[in-house]
C-alpha atoms as a PDB file:
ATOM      1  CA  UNK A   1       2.457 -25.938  12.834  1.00  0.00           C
ATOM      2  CA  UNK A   2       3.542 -22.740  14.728  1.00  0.00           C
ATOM      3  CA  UNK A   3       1.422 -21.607  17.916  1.00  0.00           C
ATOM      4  CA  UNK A   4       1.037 -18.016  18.461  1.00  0.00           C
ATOM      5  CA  UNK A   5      -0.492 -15.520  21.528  1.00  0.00           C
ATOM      6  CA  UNK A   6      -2.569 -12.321  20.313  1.00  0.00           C
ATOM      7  CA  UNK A   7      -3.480  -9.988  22.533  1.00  0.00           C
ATOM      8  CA  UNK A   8      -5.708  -7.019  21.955  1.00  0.00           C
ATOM      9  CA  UNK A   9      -6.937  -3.937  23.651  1.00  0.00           C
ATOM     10  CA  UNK A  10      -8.938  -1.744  23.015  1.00  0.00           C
ATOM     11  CA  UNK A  11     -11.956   0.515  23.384  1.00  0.00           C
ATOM     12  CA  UNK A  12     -15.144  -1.551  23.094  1.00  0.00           C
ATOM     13  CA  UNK A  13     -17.523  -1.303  21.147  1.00  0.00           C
ATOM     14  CA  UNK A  14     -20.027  -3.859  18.718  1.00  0.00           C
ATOM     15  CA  UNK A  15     -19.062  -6.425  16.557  1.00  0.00           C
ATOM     16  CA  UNK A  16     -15.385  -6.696  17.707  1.00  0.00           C
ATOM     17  CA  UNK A  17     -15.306 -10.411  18.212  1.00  0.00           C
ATOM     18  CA  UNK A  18     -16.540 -10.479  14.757  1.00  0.00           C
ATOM     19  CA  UNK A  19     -13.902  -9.081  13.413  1.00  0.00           C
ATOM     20  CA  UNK A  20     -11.370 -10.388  15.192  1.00  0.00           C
ATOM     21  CA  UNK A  21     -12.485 -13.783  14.366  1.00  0.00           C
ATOM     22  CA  UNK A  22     -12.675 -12.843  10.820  1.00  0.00           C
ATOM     23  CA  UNK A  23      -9.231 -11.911  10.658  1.00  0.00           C
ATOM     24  CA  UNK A  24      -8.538 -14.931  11.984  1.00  0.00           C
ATOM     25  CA  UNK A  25     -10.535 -16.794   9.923  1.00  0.00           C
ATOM     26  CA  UNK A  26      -9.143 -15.452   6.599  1.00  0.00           C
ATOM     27  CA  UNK A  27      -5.402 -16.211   7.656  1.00  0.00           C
ATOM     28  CA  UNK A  28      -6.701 -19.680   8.006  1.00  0.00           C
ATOM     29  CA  UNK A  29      -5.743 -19.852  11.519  1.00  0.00           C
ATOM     30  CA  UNK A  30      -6.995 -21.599  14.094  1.00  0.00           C
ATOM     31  CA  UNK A  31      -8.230 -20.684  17.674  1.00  0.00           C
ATOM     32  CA  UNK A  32      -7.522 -22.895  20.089  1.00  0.00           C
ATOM     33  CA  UNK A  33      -7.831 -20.988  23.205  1.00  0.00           C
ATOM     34  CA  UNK A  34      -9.928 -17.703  23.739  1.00  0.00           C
ATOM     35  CA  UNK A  35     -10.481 -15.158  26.392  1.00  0.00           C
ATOM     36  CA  UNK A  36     -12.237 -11.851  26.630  1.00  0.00           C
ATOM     37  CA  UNK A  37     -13.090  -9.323  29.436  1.00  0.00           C
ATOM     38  CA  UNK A  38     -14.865  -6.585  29.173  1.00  0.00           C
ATOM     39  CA  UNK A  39     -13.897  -3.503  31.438  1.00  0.00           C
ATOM     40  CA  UNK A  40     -17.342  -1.297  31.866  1.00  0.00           C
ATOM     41  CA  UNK A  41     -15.949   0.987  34.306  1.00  0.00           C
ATOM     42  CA  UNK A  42     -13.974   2.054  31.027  1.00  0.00           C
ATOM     43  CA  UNK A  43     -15.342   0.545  28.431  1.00  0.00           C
ATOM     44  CA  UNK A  44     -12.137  -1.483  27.571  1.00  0.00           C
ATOM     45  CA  UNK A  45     -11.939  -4.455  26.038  1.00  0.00           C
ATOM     46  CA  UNK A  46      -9.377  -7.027  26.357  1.00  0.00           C
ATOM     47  CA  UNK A  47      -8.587 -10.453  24.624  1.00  0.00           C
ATOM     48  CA  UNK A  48      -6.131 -13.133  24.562  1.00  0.00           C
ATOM     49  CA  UNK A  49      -6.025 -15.919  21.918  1.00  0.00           C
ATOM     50  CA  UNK A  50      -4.354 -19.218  21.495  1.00  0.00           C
ATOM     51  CA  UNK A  51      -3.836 -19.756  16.935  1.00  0.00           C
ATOM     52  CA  UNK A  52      -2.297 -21.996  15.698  1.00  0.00           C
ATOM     53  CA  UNK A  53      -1.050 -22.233  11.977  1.00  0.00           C
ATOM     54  CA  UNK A  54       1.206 -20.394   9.779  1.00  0.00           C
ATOM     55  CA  UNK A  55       1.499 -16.707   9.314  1.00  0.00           C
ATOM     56  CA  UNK A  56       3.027 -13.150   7.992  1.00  0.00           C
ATOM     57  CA  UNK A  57       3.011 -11.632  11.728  1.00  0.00           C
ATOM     58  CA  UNK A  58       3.466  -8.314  10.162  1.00  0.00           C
ATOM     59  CA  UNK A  59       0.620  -8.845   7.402  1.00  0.00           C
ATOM     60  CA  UNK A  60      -2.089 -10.340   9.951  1.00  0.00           C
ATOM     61  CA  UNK A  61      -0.895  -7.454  12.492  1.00  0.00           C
ATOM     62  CA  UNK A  62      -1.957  -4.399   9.995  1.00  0.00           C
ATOM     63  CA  UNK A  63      -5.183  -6.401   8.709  1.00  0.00           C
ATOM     64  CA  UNK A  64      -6.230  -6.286  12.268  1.00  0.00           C
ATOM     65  CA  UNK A  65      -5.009  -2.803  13.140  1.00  0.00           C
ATOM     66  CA  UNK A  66      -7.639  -1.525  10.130  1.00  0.00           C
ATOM     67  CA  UNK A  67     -10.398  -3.488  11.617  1.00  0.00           C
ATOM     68  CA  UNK A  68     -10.348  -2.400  15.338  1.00  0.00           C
ATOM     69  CA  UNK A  69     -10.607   1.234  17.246  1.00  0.00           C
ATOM     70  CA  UNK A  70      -7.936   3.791  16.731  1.00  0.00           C
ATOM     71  CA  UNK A  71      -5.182   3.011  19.410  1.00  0.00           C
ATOM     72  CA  UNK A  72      -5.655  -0.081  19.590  1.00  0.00           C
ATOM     73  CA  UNK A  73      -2.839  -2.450  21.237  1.00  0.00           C
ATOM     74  CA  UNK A  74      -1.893  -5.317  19.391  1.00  0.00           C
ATOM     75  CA  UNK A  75       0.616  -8.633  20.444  1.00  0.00           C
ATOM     76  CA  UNK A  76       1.364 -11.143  17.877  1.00  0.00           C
ATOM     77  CA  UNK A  77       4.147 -14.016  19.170  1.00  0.00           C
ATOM     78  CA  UNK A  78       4.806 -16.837  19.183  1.00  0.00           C
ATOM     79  CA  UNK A  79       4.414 -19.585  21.786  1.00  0.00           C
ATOM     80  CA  UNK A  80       7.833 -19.460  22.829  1.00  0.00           C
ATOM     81  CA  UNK A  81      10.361 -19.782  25.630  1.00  0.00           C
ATOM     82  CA  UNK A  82      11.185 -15.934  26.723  1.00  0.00           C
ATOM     83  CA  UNK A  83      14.177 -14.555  27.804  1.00  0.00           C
ATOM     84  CA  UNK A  84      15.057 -13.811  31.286  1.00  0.00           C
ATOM     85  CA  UNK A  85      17.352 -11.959  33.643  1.00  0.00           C
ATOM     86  CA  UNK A  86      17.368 -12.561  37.538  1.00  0.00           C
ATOM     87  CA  UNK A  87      18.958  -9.788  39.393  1.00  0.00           C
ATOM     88  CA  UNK A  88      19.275 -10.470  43.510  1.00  0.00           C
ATOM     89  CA  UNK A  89      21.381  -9.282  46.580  1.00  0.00           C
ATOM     90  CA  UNK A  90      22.067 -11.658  49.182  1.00  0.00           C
ATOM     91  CA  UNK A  91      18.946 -13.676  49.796  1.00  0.00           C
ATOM     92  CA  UNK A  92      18.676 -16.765  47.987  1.00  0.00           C
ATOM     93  CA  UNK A  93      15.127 -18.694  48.701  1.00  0.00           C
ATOM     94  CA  UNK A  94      13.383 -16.999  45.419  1.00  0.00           C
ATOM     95  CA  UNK A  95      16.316 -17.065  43.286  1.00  0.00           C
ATOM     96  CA  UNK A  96      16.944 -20.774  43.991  1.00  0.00           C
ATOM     97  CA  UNK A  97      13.177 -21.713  43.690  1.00  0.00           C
ATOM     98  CA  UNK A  98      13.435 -20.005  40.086  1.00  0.00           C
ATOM     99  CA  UNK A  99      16.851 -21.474  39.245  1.00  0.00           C
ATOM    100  CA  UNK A 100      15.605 -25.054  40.268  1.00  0.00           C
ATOM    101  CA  UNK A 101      12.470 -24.897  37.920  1.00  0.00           C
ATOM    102  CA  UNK A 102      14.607 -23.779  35.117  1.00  0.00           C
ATOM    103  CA  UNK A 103      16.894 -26.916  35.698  1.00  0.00           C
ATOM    104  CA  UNK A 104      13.599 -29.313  35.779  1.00  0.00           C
ATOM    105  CA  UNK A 105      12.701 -27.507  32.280  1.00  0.00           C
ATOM    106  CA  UNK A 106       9.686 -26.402  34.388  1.00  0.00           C
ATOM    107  CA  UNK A 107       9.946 -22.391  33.731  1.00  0.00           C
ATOM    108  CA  UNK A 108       9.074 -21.260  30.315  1.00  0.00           C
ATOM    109  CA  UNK A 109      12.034 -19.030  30.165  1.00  0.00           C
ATOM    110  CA  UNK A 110      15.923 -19.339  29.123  1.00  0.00           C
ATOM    111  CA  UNK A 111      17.615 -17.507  32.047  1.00  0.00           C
ATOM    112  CA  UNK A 112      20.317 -15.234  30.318  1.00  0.00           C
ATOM    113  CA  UNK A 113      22.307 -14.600  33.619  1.00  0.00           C
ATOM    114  CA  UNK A 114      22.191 -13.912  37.596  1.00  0.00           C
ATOM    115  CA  UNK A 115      23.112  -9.989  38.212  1.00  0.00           C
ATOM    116  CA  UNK A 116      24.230  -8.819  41.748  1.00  0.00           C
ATOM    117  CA  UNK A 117      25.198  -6.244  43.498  1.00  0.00           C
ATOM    118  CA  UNK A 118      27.192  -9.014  45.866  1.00  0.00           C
ATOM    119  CA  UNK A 119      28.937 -12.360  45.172  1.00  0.00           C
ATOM    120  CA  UNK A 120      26.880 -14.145  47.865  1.00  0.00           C
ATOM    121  CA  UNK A 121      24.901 -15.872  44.665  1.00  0.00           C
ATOM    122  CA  UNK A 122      27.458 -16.757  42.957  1.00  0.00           C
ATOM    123  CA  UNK A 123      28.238 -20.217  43.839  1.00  0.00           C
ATOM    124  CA  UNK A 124      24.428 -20.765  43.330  1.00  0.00           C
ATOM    125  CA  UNK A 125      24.365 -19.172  40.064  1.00  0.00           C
ATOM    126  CA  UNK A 126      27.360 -21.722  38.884  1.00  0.00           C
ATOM    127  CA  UNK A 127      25.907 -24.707  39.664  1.00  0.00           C
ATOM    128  CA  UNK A 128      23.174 -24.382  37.525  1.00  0.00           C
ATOM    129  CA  UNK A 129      25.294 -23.198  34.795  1.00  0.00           C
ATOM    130  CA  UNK A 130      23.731 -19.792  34.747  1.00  0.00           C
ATOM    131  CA  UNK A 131      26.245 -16.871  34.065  1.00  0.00           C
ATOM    132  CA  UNK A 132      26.732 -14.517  36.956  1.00  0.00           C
ATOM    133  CA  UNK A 133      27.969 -11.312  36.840  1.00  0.00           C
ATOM    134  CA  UNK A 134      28.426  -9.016  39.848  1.00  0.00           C
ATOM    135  CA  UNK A 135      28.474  -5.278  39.509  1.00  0.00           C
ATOM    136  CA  UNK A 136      28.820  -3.817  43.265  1.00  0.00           C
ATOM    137  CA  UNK A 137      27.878  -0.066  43.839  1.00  0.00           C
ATOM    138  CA  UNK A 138      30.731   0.428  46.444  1.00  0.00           C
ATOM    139  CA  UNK A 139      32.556   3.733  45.644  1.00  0.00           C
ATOM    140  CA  UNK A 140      30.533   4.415  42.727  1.00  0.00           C
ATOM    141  CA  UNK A 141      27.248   6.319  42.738  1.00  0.00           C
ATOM    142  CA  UNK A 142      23.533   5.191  42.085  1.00  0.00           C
ATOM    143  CA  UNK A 143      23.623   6.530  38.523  1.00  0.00           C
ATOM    144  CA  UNK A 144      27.212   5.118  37.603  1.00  0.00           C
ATOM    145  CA  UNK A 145      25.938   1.650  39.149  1.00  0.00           C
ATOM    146  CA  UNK A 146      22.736   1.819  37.043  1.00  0.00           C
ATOM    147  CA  UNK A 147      24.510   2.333  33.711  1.00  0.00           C
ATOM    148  CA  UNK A 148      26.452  -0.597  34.539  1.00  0.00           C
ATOM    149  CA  UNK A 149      23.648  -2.658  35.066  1.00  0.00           C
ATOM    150  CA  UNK A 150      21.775  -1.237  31.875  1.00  0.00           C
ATOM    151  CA  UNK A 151      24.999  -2.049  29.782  1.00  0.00           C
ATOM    152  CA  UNK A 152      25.067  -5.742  30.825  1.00  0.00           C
ATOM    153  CA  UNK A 153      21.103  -5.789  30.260  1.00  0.00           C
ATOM    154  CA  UNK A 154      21.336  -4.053  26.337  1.00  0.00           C
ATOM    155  CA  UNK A 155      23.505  -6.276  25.866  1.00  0.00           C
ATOM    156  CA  UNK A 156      21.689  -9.732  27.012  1.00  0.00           C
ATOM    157  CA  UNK A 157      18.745  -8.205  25.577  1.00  0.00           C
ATOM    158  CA  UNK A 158      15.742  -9.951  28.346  1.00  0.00           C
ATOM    159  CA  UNK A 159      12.099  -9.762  27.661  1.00  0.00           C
ATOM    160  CA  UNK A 160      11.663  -9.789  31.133  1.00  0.00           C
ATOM    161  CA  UNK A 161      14.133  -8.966  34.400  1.00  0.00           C
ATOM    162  CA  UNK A 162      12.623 -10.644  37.744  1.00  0.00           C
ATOM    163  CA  UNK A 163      14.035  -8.770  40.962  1.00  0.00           C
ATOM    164  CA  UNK A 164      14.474 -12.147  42.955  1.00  0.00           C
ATOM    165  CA  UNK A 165      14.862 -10.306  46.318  1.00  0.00           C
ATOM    166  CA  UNK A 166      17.140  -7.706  44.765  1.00  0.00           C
ATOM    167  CA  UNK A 167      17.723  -4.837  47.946  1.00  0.00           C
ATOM    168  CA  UNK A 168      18.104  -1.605  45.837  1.00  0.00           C
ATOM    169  CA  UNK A 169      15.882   0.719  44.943  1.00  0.00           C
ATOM    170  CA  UNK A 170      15.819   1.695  41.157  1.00  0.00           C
ATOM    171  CA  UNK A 171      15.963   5.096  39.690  1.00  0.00           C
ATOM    172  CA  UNK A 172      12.465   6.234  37.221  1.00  0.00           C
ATOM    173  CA  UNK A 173      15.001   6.216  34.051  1.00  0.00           C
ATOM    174  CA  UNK A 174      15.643   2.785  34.697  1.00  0.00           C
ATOM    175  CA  UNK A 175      12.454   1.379  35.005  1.00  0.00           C
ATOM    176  CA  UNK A 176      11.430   3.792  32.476  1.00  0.00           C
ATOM    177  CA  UNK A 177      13.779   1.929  29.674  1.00  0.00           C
ATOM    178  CA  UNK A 178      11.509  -1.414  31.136  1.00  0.00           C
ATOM    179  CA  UNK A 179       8.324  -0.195  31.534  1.00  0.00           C
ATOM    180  CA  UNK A 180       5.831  -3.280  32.200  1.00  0.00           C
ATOM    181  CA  UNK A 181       9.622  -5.524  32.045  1.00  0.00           C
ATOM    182  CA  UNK A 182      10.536  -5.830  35.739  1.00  0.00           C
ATOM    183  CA  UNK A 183       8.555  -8.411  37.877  1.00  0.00           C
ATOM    184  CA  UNK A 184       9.661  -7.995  42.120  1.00  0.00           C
ATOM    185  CA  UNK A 185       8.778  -9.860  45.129  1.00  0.00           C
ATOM    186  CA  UNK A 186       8.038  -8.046  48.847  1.00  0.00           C
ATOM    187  CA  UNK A 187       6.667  -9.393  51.257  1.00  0.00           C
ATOM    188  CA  UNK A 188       3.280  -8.051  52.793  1.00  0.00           C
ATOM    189  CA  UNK A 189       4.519  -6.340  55.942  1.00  0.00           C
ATOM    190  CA  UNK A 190       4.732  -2.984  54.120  1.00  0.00           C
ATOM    191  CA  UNK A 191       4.341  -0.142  54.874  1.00  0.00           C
ATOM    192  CA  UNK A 192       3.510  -1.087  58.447  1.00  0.00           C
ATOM    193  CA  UNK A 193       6.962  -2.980  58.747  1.00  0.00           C
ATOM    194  CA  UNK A 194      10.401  -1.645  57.356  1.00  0.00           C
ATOM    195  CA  UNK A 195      13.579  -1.760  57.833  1.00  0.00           C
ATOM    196  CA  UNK A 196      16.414  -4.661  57.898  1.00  0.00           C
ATOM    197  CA  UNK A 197      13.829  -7.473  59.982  1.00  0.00           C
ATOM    198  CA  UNK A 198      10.431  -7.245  59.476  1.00  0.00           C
ATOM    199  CA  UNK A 199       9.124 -10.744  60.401  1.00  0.00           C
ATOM    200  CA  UNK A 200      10.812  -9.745  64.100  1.00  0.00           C
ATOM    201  CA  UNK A 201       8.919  -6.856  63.954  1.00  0.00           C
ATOM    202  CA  UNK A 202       5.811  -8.612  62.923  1.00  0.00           C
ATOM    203  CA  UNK A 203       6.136 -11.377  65.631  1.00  0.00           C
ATOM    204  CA  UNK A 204       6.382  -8.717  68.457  1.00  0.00           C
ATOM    205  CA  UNK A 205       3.244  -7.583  67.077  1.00  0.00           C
ATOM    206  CA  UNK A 206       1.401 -10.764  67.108  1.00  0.00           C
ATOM    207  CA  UNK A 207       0.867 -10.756  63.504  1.00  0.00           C
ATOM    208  CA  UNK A 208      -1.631 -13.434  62.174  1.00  0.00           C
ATOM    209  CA  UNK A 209      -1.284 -13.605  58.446  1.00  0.00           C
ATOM    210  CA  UNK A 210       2.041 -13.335  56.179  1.00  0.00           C
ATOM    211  CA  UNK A 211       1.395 -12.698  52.094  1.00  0.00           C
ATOM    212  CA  UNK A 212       3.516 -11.576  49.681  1.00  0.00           C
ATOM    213  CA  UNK A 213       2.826  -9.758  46.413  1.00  0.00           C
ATOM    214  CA  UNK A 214       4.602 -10.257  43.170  1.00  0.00           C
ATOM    215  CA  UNK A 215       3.879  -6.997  40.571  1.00  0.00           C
ATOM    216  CA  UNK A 216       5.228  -5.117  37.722  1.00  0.00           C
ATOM    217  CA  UNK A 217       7.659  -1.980  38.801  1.00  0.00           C
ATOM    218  CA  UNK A 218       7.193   1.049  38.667  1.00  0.00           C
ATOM    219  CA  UNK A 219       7.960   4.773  39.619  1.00  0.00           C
ATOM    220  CA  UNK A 220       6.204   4.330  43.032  1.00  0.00           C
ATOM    221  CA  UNK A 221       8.209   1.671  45.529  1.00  0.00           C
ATOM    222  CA  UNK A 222       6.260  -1.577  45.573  1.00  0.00           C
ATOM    223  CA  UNK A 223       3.265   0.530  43.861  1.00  0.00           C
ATOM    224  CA  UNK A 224       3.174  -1.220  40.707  1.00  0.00           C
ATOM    225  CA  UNK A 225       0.089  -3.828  39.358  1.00  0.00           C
ATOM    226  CA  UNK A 226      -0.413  -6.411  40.902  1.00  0.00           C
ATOM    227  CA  UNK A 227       0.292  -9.777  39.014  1.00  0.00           C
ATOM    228  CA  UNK A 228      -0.190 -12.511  41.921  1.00  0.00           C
ATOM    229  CA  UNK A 229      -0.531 -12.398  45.864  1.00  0.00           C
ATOM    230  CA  UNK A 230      -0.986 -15.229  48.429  1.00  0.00           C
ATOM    231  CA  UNK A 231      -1.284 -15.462  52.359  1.00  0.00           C
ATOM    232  CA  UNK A 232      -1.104 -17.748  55.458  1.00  0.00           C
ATOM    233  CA  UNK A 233      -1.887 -17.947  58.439  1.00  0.00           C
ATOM    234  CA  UNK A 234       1.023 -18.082  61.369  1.00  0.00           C
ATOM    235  CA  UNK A 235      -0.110 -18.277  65.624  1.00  0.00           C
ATOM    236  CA  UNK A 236       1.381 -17.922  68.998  1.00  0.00           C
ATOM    237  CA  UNK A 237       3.583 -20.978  68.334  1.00  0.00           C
ATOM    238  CA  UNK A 238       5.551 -19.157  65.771  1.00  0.00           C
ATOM    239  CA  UNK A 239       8.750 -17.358  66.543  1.00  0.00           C
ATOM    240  CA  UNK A 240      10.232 -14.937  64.445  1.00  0.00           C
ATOM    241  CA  UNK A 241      12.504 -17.256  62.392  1.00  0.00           C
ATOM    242  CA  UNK A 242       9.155 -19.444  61.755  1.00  0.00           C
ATOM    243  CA  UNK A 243       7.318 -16.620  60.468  1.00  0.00           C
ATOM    244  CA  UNK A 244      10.128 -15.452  58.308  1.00  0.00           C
ATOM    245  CA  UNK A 245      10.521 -19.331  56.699  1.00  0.00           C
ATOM    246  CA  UNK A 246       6.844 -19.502  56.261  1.00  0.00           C
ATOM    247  CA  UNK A 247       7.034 -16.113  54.791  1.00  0.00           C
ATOM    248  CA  UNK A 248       9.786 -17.142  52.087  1.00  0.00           C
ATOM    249  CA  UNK A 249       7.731 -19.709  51.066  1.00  0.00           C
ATOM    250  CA  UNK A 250       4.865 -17.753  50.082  1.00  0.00           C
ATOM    251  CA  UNK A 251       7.330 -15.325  48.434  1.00  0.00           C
ATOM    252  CA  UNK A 252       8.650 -18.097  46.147  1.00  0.00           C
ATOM    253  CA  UNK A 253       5.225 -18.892  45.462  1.00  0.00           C
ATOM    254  CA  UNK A 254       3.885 -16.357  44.844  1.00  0.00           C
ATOM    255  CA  UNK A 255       6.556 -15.222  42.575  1.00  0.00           C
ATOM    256  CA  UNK A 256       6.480 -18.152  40.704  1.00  0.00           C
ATOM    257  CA  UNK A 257       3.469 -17.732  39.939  1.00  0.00           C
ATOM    258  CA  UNK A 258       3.451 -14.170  38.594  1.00  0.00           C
ATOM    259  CA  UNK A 259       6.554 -15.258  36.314  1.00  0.00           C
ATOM    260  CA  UNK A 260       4.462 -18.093  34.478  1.00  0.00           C
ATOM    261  CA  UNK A 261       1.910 -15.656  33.929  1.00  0.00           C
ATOM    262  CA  UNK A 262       4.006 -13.029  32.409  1.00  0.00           C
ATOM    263  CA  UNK A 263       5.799 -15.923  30.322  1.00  0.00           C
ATOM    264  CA  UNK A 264       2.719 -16.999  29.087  1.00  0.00           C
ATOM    265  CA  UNK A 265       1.373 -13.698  27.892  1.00  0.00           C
ATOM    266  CA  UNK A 266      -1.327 -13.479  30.231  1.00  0.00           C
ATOM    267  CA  UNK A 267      -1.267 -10.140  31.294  1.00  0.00           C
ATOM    268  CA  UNK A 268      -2.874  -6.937  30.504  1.00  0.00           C
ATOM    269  CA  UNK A 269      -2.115  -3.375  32.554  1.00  0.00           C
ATOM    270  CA  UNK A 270      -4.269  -0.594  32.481  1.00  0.00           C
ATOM    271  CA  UNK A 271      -5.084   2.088  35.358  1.00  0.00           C
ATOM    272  CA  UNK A 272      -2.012   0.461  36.915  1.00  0.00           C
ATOM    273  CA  UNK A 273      -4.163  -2.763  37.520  1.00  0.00           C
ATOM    274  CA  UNK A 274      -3.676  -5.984  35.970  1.00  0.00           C
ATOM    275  CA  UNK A 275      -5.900  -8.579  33.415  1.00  0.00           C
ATOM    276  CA  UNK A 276      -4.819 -11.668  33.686  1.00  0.00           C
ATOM    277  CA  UNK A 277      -6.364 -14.541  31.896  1.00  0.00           C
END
């Protein structure tokens, strides 16, 4: 028996659970897990469903479409391992964290392949048996790089790309082609501390608490909604190199845990905030 995720959303308004669950109910499905919030500020409504059973994805998709609010969002899939791309630079703490998972068969994902802008990951890459492909931006410009990162990606075809520490900033028409796609990582120094060593920075300032924030990209640097954030607390005894391992490790937590929840089809944006059930 197949397990599917449906997600609505939607304008609110009376006797929408009815429905829903009539829908459900005549496709002779079954719920197994349900969720609902109710946004008032906006009077949005948002749902998530575990079904199990066996279904025309199409067929169920326009029966519901007739019985909810014009423009209303619908996800039908199934319960499935996703596709995945990891793109990173240099640093390998996140990357590694997310490459180890896969290996247990702990990350709901099949990681397509490692893309860098440097070799440094390479080695990494191979011995997990993950493909790695390298496509520098030396002597070629931002735009030439991009379309030669947007090849390889049309071509692997990911449902999601996670920036695991990936140092370059990416053009609108990028992210544009992967709008709500693209999970990054930063940690929560900014945008009081930038530049090439912010935990240094942080320690001469007697900084007390390091977080990190995983979220969706977009058109605004490190703007996008939120999906997961942690913090903890560092003191005097710290020096800069402590702070910056205690800060990796919130990092790969942190994005860890925003990558389950996209996998899982947890997440709802709207107002560039997030849902998450």
């Amino acid at each position: 028996m197949s397990r599917y995720i449906l997600k609505i959303d939607c304008q609110d308004e009376k006797g929408l659970i009815y429905r829903i669950s009539d829908a459900v109910f005549g496709y002779k499905l079954n719920i197994v897990k349900n969720d609902e919030f109710v946004d008032k500020e906006y009077g949005k409504f948002f749902m998530r469903a575990e079904l199990s059973g066996e279904i025309n994805k199409d067929e169920f998709f326009k029966t519901l479409k007739t019985m909810l609010p014009e423009g209303a969002n619908i996800y039908i899939g199934l319960k499935d391992k996703k596709n995945i791309v990891l793109m990173g630079t240099k640093e390998s703490h996140v990357l590694g964290d997310i490459l180890l998972k896969h290996y247990r068969d702990e990350l709901n994902a099949n990681i397509l392949a490692v893309i860098s802008n440097y070799d440094d990951l390479k080695e990494l890459a191979e011995k997990f048996d993950i493909p790695f492909f390298c496509i520098a931006y030396d002597a070629v410009s931002r735009e030439e790089h991009e379309k030669k990162i947007l090849s390889k990606l049309q071509e692997l075809k990911p449902d999601f790309i996670v920036l695991a520490k990936y140092m370059r900033i990416l053009s609108s028409s990028f992210v544009e082609q992967y709008k709500e796609k693209i999970i990054n990582i930063h940690h929560s120094f900014l945008p009081a501390f930038i530049g090439a060593n912010p935990y240094k920075q942080a320690y001469e300032r007697g900084v007390k608490i390091i977080g990190a924030t995983a979220h969706f990209v977009n058109n605004n640097l490190d703007e996008g909604p939120i999906i997961a954030q942690d913090v903890i607390t560092v003191n005097h005894e710290f020096d800069w190199k402590d702070m910056q391992r205690a800060g990796r490790n919130v990092e790969k937590m942190v994005l860890s845990t925003a990558l389950d929840l996209a996998l899982e089809d947890r997440i709802f944006v709207h107002k560039n905030k997030t849902v998450i059930f």
